[in-house]
N, C-alpha and C. Protein backbone atom coordinates (compact mmCIF):
# COMPACT_ATOMS: atom_id res chain seq x y z
N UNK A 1 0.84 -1.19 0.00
CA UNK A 1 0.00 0.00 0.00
C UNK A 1 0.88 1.24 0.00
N UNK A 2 -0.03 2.32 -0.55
CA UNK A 2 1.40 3.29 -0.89
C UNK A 2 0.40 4.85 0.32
N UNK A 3 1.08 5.16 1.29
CA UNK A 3 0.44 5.66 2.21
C UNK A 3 0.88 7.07 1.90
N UNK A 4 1.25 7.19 1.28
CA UNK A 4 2.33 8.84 0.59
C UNK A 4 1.22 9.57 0.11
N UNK A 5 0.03 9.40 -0.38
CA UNK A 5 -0.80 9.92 -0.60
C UNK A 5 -2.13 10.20 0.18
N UNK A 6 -3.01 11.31 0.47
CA UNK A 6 -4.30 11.51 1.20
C UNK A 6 -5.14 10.45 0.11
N UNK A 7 -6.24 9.75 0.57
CA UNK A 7 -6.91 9.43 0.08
C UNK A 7 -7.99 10.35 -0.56
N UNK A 8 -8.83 9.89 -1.43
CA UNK A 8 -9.15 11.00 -2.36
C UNK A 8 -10.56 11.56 -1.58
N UNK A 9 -11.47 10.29 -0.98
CA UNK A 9 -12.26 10.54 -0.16
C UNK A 9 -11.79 10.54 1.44
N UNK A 10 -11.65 12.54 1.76
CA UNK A 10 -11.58 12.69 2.97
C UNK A 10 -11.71 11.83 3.79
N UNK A 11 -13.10 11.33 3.73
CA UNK A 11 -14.23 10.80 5.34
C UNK A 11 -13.18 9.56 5.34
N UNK A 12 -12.64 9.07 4.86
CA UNK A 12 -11.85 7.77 5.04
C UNK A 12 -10.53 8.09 6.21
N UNK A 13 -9.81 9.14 5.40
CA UNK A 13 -8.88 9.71 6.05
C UNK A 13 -8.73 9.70 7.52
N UNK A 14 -10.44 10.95 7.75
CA UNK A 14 -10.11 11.21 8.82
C UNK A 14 -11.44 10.24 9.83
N UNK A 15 -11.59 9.35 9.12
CA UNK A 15 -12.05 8.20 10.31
C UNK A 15 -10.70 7.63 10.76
N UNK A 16 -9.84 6.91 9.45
CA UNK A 16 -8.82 6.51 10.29
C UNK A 16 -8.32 7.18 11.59
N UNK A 17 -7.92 8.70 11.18
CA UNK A 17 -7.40 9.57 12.43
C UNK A 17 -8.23 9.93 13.56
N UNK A 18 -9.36 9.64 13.26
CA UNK A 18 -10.60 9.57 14.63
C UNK A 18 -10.23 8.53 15.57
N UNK A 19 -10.61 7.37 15.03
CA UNK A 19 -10.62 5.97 15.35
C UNK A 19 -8.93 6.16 16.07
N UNK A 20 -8.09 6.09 15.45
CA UNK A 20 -6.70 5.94 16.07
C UNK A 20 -6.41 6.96 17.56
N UNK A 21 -6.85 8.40 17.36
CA UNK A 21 -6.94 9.18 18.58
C UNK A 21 -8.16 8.60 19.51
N UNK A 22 -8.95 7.84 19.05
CA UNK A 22 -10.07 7.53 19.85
C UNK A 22 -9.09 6.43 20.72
N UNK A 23 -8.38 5.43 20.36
CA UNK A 23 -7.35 4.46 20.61
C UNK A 23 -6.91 5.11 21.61
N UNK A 24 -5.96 5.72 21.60
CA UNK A 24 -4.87 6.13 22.03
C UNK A 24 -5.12 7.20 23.37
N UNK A 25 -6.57 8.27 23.45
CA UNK A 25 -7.16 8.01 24.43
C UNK A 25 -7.68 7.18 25.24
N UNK A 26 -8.47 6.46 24.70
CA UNK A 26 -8.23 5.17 26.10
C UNK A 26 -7.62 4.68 26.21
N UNK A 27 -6.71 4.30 25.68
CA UNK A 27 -5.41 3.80 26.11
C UNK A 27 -5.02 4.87 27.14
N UNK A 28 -4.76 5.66 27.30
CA UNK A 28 -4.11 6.91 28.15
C UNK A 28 -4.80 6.51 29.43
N UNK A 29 -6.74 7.03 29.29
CA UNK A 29 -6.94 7.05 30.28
C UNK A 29 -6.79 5.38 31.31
N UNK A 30 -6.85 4.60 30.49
CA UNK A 30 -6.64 2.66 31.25
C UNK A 30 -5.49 2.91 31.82
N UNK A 31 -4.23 3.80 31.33
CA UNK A 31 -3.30 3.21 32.48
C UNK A 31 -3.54 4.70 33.27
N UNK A 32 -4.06 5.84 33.23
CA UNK A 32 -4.01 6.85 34.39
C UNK A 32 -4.77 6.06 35.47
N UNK A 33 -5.77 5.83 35.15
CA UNK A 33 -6.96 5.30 35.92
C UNK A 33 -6.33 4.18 36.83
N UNK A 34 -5.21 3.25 36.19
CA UNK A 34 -4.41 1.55 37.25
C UNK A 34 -3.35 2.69 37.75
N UNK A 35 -2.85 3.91 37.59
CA UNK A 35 -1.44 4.52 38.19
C UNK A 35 -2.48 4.87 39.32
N UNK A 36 -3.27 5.30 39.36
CA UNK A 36 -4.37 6.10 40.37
C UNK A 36 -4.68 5.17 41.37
N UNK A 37 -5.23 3.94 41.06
CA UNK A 37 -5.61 2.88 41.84
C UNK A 37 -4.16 2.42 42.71
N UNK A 38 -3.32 2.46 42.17
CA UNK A 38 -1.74 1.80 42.36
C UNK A 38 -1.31 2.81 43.44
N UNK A 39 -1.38 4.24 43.55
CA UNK A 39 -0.74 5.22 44.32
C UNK A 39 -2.02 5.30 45.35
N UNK A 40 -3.14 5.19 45.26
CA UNK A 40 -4.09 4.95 46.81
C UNK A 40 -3.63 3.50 47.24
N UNK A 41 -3.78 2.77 46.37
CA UNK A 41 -3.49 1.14 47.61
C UNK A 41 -1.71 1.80 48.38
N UNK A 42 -0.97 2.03 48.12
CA UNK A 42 0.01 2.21 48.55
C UNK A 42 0.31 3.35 49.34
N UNK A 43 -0.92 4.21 49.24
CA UNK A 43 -0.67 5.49 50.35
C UNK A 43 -1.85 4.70 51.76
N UNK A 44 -2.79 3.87 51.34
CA UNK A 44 -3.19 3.42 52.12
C UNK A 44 -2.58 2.47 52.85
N UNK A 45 -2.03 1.76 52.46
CA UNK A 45 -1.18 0.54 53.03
C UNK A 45 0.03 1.71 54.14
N UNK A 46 0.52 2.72 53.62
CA UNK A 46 1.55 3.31 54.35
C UNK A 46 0.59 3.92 55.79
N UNK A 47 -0.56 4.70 55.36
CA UNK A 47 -1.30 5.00 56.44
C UNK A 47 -1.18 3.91 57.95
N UNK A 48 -1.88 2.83 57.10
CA UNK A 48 -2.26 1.59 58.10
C UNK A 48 -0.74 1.04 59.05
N UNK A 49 0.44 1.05 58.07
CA UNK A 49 1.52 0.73 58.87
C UNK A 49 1.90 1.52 59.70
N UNK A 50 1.95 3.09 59.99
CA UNK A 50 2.02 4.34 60.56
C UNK A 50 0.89 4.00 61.56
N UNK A 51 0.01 3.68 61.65
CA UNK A 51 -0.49 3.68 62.82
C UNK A 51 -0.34 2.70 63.72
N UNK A 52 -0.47 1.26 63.21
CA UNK A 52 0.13 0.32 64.15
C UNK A 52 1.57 0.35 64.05
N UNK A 53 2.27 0.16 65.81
CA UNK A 53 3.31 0.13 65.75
C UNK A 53 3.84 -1.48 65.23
N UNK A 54 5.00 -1.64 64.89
CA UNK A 54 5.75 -2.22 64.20
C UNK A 54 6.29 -3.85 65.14
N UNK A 55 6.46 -3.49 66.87
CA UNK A 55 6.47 -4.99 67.41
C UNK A 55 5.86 -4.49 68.61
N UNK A 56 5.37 -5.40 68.65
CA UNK A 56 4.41 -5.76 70.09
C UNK A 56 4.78 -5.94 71.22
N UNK A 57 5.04 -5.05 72.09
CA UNK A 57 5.33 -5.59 73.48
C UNK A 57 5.41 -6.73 73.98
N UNK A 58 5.87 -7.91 74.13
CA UNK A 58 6.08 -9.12 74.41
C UNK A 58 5.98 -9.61 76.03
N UNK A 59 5.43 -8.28 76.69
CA UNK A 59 5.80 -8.38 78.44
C UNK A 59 4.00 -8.33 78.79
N UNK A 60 3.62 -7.93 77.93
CA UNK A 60 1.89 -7.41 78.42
C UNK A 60 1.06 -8.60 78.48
């Protein structure tokens, strides 16, 4: 296929370039959305260790 050229009918064109930015936004937002999920489990997990202390009195 020889891609050097616009196709002659626009609407082809710019579906491809729809469709591909349509891609490539969700793609974006799928991994913002798992970085988001990924940085609360791990600010939560730090919370929870910060509050309980770390060894247990062994005399009580």
């Amino acid at each position: 296929m020889d891609f050097s050229e616009i196709p002659e009918n626009p609407f082809i064109f710019l579906s491809w370039v729809t469709a591909i930015g349509l891609f490539l936004s969700i793609s974006e937002a799928t991994i913002k959305l798992k970085l988001k999920k990924r940085n609360s489990y791990r600010k939560r997990v730090a919370l929870i260790n910060s509050l309980y202390p770390k060894k247990l009195a062994s005399n009580i």
